[in-house]
N, C-alpha and C. Protein backbone atom coordinates (compact mmCIF):
# COMPACT_ATOMS: atom_id res chain seq x y z
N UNK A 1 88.28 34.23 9.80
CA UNK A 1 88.40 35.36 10.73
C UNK A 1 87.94 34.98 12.13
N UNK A 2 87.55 33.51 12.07
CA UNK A 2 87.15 32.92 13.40
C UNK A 2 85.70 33.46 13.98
N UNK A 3 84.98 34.20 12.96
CA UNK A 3 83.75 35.19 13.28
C UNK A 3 82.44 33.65 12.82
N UNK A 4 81.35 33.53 13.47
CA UNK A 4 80.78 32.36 12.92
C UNK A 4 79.23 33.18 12.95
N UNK A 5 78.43 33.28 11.39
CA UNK A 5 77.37 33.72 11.03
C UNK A 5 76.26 33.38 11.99
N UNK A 6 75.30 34.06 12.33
CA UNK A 6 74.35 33.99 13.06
C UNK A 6 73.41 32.44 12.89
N UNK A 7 73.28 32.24 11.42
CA UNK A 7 72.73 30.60 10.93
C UNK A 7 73.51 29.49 12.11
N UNK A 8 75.07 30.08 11.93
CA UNK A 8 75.53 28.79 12.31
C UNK A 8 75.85 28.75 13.58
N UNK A 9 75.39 29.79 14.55
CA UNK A 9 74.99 30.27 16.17
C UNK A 9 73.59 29.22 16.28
N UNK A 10 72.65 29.93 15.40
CA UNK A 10 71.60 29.05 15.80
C UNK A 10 72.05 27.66 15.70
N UNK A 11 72.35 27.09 14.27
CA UNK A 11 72.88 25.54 14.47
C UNK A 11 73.08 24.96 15.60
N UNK A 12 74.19 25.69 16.10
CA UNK A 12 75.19 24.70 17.16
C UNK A 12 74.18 25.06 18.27
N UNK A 13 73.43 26.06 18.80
CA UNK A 13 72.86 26.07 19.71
C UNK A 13 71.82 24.72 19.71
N UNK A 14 70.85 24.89 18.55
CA UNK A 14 69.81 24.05 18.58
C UNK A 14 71.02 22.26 18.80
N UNK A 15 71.39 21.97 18.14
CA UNK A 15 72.15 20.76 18.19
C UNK A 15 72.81 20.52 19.93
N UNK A 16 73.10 21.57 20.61
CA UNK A 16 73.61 21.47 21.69
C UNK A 16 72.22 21.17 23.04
N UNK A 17 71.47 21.86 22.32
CA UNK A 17 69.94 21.22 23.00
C UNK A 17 69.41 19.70 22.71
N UNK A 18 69.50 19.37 21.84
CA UNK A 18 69.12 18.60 21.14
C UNK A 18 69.80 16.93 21.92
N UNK A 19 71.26 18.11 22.18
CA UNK A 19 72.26 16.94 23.18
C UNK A 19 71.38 16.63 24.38
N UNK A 20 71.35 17.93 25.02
CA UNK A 20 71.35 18.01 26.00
C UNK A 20 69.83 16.84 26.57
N UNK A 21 68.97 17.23 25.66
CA UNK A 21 67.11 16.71 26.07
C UNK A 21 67.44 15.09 25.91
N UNK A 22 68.65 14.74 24.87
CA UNK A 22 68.74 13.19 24.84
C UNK A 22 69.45 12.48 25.83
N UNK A 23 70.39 13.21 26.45
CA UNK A 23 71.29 12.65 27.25
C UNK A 23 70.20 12.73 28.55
N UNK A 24 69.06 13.77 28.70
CA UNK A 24 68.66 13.75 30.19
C UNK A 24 67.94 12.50 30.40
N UNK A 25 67.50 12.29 29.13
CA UNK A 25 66.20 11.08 28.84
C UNK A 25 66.90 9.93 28.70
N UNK A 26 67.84 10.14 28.15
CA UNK A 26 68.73 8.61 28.60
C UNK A 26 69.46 8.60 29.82
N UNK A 27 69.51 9.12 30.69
CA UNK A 27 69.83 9.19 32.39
C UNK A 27 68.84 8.68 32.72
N UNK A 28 67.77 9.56 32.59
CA UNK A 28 66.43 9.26 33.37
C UNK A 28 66.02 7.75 32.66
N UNK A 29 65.68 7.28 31.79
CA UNK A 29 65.62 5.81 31.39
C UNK A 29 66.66 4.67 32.28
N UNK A 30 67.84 5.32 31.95
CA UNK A 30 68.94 4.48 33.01
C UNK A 30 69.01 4.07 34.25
N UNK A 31 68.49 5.39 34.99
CA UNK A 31 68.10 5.37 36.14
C UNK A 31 66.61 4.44 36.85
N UNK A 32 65.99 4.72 35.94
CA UNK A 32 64.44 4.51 35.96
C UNK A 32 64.90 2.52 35.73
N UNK A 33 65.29 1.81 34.98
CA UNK A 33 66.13 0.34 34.97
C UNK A 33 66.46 0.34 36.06
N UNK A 34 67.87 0.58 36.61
CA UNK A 34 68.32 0.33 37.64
C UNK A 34 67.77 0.53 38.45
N UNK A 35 66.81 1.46 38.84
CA UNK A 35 65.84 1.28 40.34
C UNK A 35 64.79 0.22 40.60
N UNK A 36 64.25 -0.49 39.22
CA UNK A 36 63.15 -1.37 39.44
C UNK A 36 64.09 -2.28 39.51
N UNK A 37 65.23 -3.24 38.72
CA UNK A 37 66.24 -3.92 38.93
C UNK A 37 65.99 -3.83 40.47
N UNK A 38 66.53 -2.89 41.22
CA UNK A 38 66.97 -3.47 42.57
C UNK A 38 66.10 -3.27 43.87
N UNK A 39 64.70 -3.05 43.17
CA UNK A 39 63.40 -2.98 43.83
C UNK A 39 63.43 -4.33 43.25
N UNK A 40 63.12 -5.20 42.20
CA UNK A 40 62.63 -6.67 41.76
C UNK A 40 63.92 -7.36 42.41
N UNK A 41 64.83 -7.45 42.92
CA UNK A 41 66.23 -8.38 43.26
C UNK A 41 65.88 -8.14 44.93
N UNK A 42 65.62 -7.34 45.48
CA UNK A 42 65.72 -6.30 47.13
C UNK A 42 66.98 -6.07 47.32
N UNK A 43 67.55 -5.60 46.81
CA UNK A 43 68.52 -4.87 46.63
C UNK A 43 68.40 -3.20 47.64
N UNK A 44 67.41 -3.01 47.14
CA UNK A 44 67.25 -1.28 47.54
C UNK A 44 66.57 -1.14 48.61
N UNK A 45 67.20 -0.58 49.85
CA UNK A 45 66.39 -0.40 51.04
C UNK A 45 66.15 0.84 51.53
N UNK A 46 65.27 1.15 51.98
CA UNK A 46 65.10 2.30 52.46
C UNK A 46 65.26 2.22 53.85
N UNK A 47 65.66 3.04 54.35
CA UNK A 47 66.07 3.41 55.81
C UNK A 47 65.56 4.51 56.47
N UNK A 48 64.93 4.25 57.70
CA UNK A 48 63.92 5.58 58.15
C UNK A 48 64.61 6.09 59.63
N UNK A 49 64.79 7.40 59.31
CA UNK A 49 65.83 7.68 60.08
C UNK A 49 65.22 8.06 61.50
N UNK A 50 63.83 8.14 61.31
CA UNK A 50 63.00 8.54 62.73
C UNK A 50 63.02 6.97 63.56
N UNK A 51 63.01 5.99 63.21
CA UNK A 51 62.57 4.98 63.97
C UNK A 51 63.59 4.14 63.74
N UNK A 52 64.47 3.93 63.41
CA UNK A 52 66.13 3.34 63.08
C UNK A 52 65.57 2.26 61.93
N UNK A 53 64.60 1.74 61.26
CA UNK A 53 64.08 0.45 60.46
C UNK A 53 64.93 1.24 59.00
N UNK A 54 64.89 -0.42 58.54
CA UNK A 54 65.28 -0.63 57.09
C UNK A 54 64.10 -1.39 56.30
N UNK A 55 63.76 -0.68 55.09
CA UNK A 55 62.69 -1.61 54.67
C UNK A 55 63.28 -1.84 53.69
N UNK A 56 63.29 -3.27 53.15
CA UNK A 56 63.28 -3.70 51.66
C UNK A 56 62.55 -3.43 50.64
N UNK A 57 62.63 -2.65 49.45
CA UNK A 57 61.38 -2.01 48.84
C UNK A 57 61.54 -3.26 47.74
């Protein structure tokens, strides 16, 4: 009847969280790599827009 029991509301909700908290933490891990990567290589510079400098972090 395409109608889905309240059990299986909660289910998919909790499971759709469940997505959601892993995927942020594996961004943030991903992210968190690639920034020391290109802080340890100097790769990543910061640029200060008051005084025109680029620093190599």
């Amino acid at each position: 009847d395409g109608c889905i029991s309240y059990d299986e509301f909660v289910a998919m909700m909790k499971t759709g969280t469940d997505w959601r908290k892993a995927s942020r933490q594996y961004s943030r891990e991903r992210f968190k790599s690639l920034s020391l990567n290109l802080m340890k290589d100097g790769s990543l510079h910061l640029h200060d827009g008051l005084t025109g400098q680029s620093i190599a972090v």
